[in-house]
Structures are given as C-alpha cells and as structure tokens.
C-alpha atoms as a PDB file:
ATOM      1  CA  UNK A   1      40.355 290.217 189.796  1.00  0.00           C
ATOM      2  CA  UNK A   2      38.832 286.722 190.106  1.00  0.00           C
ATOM      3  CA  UNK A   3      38.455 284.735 187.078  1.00  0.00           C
ATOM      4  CA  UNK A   4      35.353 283.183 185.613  1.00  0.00           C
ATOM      5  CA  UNK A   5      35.606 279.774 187.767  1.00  0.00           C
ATOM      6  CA  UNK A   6      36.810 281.564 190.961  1.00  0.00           C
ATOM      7  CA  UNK A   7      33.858 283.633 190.291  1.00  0.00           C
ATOM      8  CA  UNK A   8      31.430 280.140 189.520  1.00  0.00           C
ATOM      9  CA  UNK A   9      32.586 278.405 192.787  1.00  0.00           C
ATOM     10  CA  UNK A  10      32.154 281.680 195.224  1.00  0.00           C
ATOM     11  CA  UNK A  11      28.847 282.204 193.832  1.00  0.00           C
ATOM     12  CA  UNK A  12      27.625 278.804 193.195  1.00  0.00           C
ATOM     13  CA  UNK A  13      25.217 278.192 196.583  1.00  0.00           C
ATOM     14  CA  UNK A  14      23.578 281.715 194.774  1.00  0.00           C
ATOM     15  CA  UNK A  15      23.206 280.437 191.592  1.00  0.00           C
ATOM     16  CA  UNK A  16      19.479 278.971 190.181  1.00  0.00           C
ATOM     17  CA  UNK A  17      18.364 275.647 188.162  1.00  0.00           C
ATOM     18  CA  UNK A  18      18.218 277.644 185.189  1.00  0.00           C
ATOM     19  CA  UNK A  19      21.637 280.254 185.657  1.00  0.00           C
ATOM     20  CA  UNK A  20      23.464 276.266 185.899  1.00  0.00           C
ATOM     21  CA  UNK A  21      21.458 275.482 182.862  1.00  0.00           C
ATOM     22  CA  UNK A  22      22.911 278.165 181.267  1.00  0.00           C
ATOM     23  CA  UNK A  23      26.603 277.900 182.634  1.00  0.00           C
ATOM     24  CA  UNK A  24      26.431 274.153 181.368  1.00  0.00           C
ATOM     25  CA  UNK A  25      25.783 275.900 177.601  1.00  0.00           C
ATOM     26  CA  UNK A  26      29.064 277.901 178.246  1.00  0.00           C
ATOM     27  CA  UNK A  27      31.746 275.339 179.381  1.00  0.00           C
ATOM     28  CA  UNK A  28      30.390 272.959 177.011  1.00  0.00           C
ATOM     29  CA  UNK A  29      30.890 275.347 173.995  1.00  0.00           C
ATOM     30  CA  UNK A  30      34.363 276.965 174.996  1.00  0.00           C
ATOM     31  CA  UNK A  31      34.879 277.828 171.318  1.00  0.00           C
ATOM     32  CA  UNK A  32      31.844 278.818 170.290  1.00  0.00           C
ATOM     33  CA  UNK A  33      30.100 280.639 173.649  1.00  0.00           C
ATOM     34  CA  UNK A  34      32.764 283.742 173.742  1.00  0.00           C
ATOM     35  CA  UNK A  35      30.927 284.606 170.282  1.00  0.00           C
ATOM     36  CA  UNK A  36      27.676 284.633 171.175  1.00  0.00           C
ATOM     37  CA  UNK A  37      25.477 287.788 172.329  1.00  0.00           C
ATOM     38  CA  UNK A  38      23.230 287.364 175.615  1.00  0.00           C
ATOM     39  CA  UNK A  39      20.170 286.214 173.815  1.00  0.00           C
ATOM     40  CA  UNK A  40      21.916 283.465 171.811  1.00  0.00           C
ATOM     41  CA  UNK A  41      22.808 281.955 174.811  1.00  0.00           C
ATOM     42  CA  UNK A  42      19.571 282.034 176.507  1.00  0.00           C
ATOM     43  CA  UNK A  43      18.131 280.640 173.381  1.00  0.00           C
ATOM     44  CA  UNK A  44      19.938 277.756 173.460  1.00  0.00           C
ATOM     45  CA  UNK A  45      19.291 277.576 177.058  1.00  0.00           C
ATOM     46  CA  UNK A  46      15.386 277.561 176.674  1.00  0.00           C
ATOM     47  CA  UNK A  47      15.689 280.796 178.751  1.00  0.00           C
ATOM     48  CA  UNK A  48      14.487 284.513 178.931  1.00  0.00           C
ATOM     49  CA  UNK A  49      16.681 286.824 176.905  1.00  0.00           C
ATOM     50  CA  UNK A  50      17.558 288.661 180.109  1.00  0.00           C
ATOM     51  CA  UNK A  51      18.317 285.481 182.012  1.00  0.00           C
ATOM     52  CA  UNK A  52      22.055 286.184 180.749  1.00  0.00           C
ATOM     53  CA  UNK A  53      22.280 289.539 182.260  1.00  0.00           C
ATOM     54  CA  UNK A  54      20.880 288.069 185.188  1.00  0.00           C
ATOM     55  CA  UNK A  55      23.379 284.585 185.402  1.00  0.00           C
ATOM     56  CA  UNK A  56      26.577 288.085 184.867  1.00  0.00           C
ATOM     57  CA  UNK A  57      25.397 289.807 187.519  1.00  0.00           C
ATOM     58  CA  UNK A  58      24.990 287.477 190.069  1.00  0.00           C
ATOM     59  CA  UNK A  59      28.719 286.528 189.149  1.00  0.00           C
ATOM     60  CA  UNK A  60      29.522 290.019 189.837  1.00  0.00           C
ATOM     61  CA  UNK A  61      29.903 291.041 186.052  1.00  0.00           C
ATOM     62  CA  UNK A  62      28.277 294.339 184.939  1.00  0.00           C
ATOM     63  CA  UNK A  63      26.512 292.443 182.670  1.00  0.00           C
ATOM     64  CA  UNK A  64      26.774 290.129 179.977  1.00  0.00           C
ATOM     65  CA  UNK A  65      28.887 291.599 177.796  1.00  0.00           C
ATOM     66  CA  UNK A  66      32.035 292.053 180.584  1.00  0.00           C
ATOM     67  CA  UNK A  67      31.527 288.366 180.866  1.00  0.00           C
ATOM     68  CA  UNK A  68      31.615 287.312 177.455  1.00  0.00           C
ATOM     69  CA  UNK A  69      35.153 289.401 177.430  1.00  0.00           C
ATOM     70  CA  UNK A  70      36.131 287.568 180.137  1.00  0.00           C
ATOM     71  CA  UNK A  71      34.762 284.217 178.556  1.00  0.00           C
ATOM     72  CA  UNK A  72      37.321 285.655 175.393  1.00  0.00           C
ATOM     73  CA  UNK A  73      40.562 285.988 177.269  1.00  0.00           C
ATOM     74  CA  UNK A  74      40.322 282.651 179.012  1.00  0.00           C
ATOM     75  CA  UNK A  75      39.947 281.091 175.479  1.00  0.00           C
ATOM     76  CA  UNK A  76      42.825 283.124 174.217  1.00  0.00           C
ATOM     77  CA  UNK A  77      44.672 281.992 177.227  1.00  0.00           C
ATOM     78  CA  UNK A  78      43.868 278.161 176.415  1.00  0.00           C
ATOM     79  CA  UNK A  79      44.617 278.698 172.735  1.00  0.00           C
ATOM     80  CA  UNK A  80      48.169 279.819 173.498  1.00  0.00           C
ATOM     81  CA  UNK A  81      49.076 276.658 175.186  1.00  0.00           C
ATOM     82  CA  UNK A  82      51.520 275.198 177.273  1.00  0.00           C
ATOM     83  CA  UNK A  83      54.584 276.690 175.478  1.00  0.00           C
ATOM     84  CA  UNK A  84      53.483 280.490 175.576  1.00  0.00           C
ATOM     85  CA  UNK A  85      52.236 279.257 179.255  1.00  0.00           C
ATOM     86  CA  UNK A  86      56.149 278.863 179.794  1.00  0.00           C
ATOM     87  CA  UNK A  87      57.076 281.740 178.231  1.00  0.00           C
ATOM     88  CA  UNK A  88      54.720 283.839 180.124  1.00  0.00           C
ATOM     89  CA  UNK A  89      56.475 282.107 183.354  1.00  0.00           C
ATOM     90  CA  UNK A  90      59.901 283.344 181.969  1.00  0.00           C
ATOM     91  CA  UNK A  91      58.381 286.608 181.589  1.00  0.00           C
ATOM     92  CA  UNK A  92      56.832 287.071 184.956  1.00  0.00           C
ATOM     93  CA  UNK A  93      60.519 285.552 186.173  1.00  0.00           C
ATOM     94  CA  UNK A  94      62.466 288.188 184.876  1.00  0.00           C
ATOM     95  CA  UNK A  95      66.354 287.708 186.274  1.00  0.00           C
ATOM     96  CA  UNK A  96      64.637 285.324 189.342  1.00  0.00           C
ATOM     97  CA  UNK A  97      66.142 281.651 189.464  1.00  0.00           C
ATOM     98  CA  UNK A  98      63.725 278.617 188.859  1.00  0.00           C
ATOM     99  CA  UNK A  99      63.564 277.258 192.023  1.00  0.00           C
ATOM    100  CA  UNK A 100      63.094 280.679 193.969  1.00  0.00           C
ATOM    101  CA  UNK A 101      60.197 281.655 191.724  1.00  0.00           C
ATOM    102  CA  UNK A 102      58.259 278.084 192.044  1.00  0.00           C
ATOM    103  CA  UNK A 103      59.057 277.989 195.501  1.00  0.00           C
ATOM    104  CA  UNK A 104      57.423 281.573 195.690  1.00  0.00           C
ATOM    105  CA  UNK A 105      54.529 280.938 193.429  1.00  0.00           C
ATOM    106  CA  UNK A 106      53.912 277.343 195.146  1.00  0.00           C
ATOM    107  CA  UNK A 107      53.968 279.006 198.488  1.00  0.00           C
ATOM    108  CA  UNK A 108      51.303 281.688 197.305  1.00  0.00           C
ATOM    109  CA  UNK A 109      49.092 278.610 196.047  1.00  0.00           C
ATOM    110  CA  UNK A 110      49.722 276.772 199.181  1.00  0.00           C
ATOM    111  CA  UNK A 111      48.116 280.070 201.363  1.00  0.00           C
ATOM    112  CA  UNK A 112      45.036 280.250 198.722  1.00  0.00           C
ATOM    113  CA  UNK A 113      44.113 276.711 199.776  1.00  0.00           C
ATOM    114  CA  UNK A 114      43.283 277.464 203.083  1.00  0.00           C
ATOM    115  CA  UNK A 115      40.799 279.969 202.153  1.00  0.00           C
ATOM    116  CA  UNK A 116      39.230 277.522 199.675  1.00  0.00           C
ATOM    117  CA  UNK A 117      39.083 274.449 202.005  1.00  0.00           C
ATOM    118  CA  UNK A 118      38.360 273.743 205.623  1.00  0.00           C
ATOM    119  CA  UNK A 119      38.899 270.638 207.639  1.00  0.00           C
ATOM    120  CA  UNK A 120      35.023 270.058 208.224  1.00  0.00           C
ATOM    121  CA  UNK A 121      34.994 269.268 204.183  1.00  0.00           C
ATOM    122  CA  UNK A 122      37.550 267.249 204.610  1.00  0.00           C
ATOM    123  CA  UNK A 123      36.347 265.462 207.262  1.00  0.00           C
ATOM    124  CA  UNK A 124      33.570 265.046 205.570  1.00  0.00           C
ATOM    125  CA  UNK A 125      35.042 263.343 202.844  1.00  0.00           C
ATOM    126  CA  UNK A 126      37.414 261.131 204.834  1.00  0.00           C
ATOM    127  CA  UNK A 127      34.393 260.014 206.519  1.00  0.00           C
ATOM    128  CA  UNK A 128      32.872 259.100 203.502  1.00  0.00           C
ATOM    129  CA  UNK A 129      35.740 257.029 202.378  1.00  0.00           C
ATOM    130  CA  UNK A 130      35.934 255.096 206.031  1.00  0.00           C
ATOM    131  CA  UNK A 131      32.210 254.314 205.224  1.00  0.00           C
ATOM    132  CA  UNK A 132      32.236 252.827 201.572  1.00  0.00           C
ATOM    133  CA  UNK A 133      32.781 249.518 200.431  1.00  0.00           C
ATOM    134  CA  UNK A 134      35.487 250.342 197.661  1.00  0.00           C
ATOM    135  CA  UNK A 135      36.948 253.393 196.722  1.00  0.00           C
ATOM    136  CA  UNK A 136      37.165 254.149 192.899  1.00  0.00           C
ATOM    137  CA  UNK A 137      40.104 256.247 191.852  1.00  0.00           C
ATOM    138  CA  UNK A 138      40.109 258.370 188.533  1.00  0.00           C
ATOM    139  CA  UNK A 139      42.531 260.533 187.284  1.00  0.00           C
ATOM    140  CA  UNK A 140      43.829 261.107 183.717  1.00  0.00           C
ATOM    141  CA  UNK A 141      46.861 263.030 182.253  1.00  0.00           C
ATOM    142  CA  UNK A 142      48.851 264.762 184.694  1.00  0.00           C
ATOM    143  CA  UNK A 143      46.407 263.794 187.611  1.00  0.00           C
ATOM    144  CA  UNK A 144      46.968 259.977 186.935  1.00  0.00           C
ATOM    145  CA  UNK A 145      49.848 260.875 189.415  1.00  0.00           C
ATOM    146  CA  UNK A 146      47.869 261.830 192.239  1.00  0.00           C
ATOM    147  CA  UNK A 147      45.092 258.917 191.276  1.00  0.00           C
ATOM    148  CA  UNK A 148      47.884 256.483 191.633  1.00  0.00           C
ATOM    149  CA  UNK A 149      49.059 257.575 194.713  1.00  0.00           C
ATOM    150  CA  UNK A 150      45.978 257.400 196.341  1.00  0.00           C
ATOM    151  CA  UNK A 151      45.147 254.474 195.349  1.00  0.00           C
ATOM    152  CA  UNK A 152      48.409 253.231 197.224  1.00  0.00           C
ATOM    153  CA  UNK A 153      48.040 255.350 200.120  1.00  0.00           C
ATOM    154  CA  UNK A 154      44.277 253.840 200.441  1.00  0.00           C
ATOM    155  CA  UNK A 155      45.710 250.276 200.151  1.00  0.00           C
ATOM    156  CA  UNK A 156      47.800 250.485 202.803  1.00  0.00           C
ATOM    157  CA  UNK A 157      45.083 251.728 205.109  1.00  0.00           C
ATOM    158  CA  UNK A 158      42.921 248.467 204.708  1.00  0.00           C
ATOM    159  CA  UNK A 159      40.483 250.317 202.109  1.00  0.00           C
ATOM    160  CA  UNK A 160      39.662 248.444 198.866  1.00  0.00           C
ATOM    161  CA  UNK A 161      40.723 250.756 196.291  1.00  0.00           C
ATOM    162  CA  UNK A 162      40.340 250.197 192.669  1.00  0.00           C
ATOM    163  CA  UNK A 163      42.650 252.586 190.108  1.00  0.00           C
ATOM    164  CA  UNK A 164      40.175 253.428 187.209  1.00  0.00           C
ATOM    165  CA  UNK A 165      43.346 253.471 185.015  1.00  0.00           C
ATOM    166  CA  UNK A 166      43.833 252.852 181.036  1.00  0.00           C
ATOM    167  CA  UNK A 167      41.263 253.216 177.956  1.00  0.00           C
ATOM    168  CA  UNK A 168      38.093 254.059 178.284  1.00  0.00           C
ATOM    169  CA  UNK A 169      37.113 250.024 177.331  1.00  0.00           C
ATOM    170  CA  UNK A 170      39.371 249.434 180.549  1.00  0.00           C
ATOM    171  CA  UNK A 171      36.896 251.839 183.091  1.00  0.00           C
ATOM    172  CA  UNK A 172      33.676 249.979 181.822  1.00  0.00           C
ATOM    173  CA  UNK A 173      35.272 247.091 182.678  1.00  0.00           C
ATOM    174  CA  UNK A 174      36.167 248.189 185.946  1.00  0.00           C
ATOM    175  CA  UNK A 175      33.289 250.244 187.329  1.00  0.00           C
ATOM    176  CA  UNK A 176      31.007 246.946 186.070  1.00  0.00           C
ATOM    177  CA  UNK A 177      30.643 245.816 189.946  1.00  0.00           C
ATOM    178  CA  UNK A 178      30.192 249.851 190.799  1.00  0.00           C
ATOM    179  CA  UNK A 179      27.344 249.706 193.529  1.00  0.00           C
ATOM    180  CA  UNK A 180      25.500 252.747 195.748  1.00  0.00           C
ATOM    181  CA  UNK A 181      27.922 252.019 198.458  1.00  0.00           C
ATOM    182  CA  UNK A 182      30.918 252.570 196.838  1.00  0.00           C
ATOM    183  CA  UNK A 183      32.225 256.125 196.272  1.00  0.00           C
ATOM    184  CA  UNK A 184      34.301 257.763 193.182  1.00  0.00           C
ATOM    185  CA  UNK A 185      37.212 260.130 193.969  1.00  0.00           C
ATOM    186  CA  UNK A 186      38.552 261.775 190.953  1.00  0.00           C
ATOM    187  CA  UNK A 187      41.226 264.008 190.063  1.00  0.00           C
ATOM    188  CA  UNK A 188      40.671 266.411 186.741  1.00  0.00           C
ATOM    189  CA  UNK A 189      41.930 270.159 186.197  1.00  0.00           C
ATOM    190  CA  UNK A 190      41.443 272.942 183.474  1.00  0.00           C
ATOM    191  CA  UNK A 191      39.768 271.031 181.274  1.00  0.00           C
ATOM    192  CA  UNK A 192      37.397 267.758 181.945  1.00  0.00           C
ATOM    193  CA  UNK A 193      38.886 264.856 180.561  1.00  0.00           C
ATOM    194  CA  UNK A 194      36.744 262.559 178.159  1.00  0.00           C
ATOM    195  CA  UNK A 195      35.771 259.650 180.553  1.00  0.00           C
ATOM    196  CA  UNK A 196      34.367 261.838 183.652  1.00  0.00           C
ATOM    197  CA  UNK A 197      31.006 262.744 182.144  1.00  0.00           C
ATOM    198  CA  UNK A 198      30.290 259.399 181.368  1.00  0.00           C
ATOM    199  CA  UNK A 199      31.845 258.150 184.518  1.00  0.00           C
ATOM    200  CA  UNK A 200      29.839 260.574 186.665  1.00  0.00           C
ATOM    201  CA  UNK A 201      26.787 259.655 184.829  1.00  0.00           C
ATOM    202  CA  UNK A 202      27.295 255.900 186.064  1.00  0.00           C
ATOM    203  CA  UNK A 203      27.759 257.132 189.455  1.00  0.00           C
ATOM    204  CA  UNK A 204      24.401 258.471 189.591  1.00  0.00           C
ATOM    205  CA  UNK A 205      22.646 255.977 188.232  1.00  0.00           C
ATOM    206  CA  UNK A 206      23.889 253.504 190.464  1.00  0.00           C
ATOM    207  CA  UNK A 207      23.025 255.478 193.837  1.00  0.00           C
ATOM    208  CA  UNK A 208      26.848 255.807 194.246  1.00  0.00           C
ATOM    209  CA  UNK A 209      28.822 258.873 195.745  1.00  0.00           C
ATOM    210  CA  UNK A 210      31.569 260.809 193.971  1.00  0.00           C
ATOM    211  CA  UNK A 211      34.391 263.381 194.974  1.00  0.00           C
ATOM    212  CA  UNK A 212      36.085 265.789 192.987  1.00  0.00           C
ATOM    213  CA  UNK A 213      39.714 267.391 193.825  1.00  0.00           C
ATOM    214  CA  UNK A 214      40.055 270.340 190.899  1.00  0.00           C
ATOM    215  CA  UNK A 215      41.188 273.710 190.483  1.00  0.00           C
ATOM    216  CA  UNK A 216      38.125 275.224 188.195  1.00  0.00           C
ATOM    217  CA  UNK A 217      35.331 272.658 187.191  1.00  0.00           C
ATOM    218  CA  UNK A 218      32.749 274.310 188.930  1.00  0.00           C
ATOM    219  CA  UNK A 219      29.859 273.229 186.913  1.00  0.00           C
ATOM    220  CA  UNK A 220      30.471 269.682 185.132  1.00  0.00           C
ATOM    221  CA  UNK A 221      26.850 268.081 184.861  1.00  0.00           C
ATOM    222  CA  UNK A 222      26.258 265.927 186.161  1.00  0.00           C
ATOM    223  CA  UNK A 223      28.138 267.401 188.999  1.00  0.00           C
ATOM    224  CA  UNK A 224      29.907 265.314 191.289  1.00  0.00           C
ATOM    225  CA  UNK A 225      28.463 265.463 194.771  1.00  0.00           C
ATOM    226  CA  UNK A 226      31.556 266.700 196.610  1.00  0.00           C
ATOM    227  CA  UNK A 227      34.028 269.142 195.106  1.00  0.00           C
ATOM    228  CA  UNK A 228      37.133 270.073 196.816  1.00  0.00           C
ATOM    229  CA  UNK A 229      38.449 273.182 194.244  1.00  0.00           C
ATOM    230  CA  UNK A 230      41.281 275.137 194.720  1.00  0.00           C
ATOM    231  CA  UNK A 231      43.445 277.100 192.084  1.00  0.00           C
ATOM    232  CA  UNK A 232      46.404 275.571 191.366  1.00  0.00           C
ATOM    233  CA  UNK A 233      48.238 279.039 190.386  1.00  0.00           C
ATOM    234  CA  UNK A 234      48.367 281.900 187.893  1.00  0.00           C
ATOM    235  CA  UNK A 235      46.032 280.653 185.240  1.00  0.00           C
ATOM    236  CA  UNK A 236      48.059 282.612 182.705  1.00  0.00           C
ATOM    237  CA  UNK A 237      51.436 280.412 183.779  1.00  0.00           C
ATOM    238  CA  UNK A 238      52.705 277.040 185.129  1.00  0.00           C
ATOM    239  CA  UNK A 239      50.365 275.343 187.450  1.00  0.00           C
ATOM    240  CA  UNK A 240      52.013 272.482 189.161  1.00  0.00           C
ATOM    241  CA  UNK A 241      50.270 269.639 191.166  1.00  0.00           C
ATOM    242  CA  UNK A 242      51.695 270.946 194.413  1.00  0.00           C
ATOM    243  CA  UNK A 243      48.161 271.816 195.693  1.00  0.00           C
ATOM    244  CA  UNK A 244      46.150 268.898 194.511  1.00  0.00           C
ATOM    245  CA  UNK A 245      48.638 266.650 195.864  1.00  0.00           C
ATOM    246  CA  UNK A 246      48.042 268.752 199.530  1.00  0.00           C
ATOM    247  CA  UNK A 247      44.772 268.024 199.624  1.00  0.00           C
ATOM    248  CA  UNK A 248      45.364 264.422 198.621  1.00  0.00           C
ATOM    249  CA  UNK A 249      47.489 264.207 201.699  1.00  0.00           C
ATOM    250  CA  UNK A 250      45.118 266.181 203.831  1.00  0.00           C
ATOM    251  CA  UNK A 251      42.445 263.284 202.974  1.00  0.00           C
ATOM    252  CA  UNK A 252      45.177 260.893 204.156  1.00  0.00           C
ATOM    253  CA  UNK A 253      45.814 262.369 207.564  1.00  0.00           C
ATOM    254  CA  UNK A 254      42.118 262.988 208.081  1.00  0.00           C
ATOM    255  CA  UNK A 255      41.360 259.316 207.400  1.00  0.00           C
ATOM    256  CA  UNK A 256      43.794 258.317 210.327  1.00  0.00           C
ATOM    257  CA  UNK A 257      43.216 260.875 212.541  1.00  0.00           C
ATOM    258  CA  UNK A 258      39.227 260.167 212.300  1.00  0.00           C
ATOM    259  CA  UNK A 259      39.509 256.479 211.505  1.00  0.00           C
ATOM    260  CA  UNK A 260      42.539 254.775 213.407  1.00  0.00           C
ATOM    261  CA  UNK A 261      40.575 251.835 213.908  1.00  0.00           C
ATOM    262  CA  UNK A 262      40.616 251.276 210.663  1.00  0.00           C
ATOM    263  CA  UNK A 263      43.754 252.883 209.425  1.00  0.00           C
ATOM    264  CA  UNK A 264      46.334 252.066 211.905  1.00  0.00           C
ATOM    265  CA  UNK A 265      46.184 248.173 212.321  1.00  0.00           C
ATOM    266  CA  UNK A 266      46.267 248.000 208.249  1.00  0.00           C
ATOM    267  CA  UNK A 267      49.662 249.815 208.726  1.00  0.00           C
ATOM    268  CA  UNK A 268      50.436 247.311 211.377  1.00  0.00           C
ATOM    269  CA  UNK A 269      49.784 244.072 209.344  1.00  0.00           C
ATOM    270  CA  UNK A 270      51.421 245.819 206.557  1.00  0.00           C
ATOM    271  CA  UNK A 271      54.926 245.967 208.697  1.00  0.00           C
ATOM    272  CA  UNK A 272      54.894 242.676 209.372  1.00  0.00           C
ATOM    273  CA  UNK A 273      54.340 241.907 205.899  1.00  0.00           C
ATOM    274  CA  UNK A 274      57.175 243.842 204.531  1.00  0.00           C
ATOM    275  CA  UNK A 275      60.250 242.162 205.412  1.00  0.00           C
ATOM    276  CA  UNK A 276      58.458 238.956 204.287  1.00  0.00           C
ATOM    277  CA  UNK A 277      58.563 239.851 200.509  1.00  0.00           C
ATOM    278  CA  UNK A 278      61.754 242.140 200.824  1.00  0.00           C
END
C-alpha cells in the first residue's frame, strides 16, 4: 500500500490551490495534525469542512479519517527512531547476512527509481545546469555527502559551483550574490532541514531556479520548481543514500552526454593540470 508521500507525489498534478493549502497545514504540524478531526484542519486552512474529505479522496483514502490513521503510523514510525529503525531491519533480516539483505533491499530501490524518474526530467535538469551561471549546492546531514560530491563532480566539468555548506550565518553569506540566472540544487530527505524554507524563499524572490533530489517532500512551500523524488527504501527500516546518489550520477552523465562542449574540454584542461600539482 503506498504511503502518504507516495500517495502526494502520484497525485500531485490532481491536486488544487486549496487541497496544497491544506497539505502545507499537515507536514507543517507532524505532531499535532494526526490529532485533529477533518474540520479542524480545514479551519485552520480557511477551508470548507468537507474540503478534507475531498483533499483524502483524491489521495485515494476513503476519507479523512483512513488518512489521519495513516498520518498516525507515520508519526509513530518517526517517533521510534533510528535505533528501532535498525531493529526493525534485524527483524525483517531474520537469519539473512548484512550484505545479502542491503544488496537485496538496494536492488529493489534501485528498480523503483525507474518508475519514478525518466531521462526527459533529467534532461531537463542537466540542461538547466549547462544554462546557469553558478550552480548552488545544498545539502545537510546525511545529504551533505551527495552535496559535496556534486559540487566536485560540477567543478570538474567547467561549471561554477558553490557548496552552500556550514551554519546557517555561512548560507546568507553565500547565496548574497544569488541572481535569477543561477539555479539551486538541493539534497533533503524525510524530514526538511531548517535552512531550505528560507533558502527556497530566496530563490524565488530573486527570479532564480531550484532543484530538489528527495525521497518524500512532496509539498514544501514554497516548492522548489523541479523535484526529482524517489523512495529511498522501506520507510519502516534503513534507507541508505544508494538512490539519491544514482540520480546524482544520472545528472552527471546527462550533463556530458547533452553538453560535451562544455563538459569534456573542462576534463581535458583538468588532465593536464593534474600532474602539475601531484
């Protein structure tokens, strides 16, 4: 059975001004919102009391109230943590080695992507990269990996690439020249992290562009204006970074497959400057 944000992102080209208003209510209240009956929502909305029933059922919910149980479990899976997220692994496991089981469970990730993403998107985005000025690179936690490494990969292609690392005092400072053609690409999963809102908000008030590689933030608002989404794994157990990091590299080969031009005489000059400062 799909889960609330599987069910968001297949139905989001469905879903109305107001049914976002209202989803915006829910992920930014994940403690309070599993609580709350159909009309307190809407209330706080500015909406129709049935305008609940109506946001359920166009996620394929009976109705509210099988959404606000499903809205419950997710919160009792996020209360339990990484620990119990690890025991539930071991669980699942039973007498199966480690590696076996990740490679399994990686492999079964690896198959959803394709359903998720096509190449046109990421075309798409790699042409959007090729065409900006400077690339901005975001990624906090566990995702400061994959922000890091594409910040390298981007380097060596030619691209100006700018690694939004550090403290939040440290982004101001570094999205300060931030212009409309420039374009964000951030990396952020369960949960948004503290600086995108903020961060996202500066991008559209400059006139810039942003990209988002996630597993289930559907709805942030303001919304970035490309998301690439794909679930990482079982929600309930370990999710690794195994398909984020494909679609990082899927952006790479896409840039120099549709931009060699640009791409493949940086790698040149970047030969010949190796041995120099080995």
């Amino acid at each position: 059975m799909p889960t609330f944000a599987e069910r968001v992102h297949e139905k989001s080209p469905l879903l109305t001004r107001g049914d976002r208003t209202l989803l915006h209510e829910l992920l930014e209240n994940p403690v309070e919102a599993p609580l709350w009956r159909g009309e307190d929502l809407a209330r706080r909305a500015g909406a129709h009391p049935a305008a609940a029933t109506r946001l359920a059922q166009r996620l394929g919910y009976d109705g509210y109230l099988q959404l606000r149980e499903e809205l419950r479990a997710e919160h009792n899976r996020r209360l339990a943590g990484s620990a119990d997220r690890f025991r539930s692994e071991q669980r699942e496991r039973g007498s199966q080695g480690p590696l076996s089981a990740l490679v399994d469970s990686e492999v079964r990730a690896l198959d959803m992507l394709v359903r998720h993403l096509d190449d046109d998107l990421l075309a798409e985005v790699a042409d959007e990269i090729a065409g900006a000025r400077r690339i901005f690179v975001f990624g906090r936690g566990n995702a400061s990996v994959l922000a890091e490494l594409m910040d390298r990969r981007l380097r060596r292609f030619g691209i100006t690439s700018v690694n939004l690392a550090g403290s939040g005092r440290d982004l101001a400072e570094r999205i300060l020249p931030l212009r409309e053609d420039d374009l964000v690409l951030a990396f952020a999963f369960r949960r948004a992290p503290r600086d995108l809102g903020p961060l996202l908000r500066h991008v559209g008030a400059v006139g810039a562009r942003s990209v988002l590689v996630t597993d289930s933030l559907h709805t942030l608002d303001p919304a970035p204006t490309t998301v690439l989404a794909a679930p990482r794994g079982d929600l309930d157990g370990f999710a690794s970074l195994t398909v984020p990091m494909a679609i990082s590299n899927a952006i790479v080969l896409a840039l120099a497959q549709r931009h060699p031009r640009l791409t493949l005489p940086a790698l040149d000059r970047l030969d010949d400057l190796l041995p120099v400062f080995d």
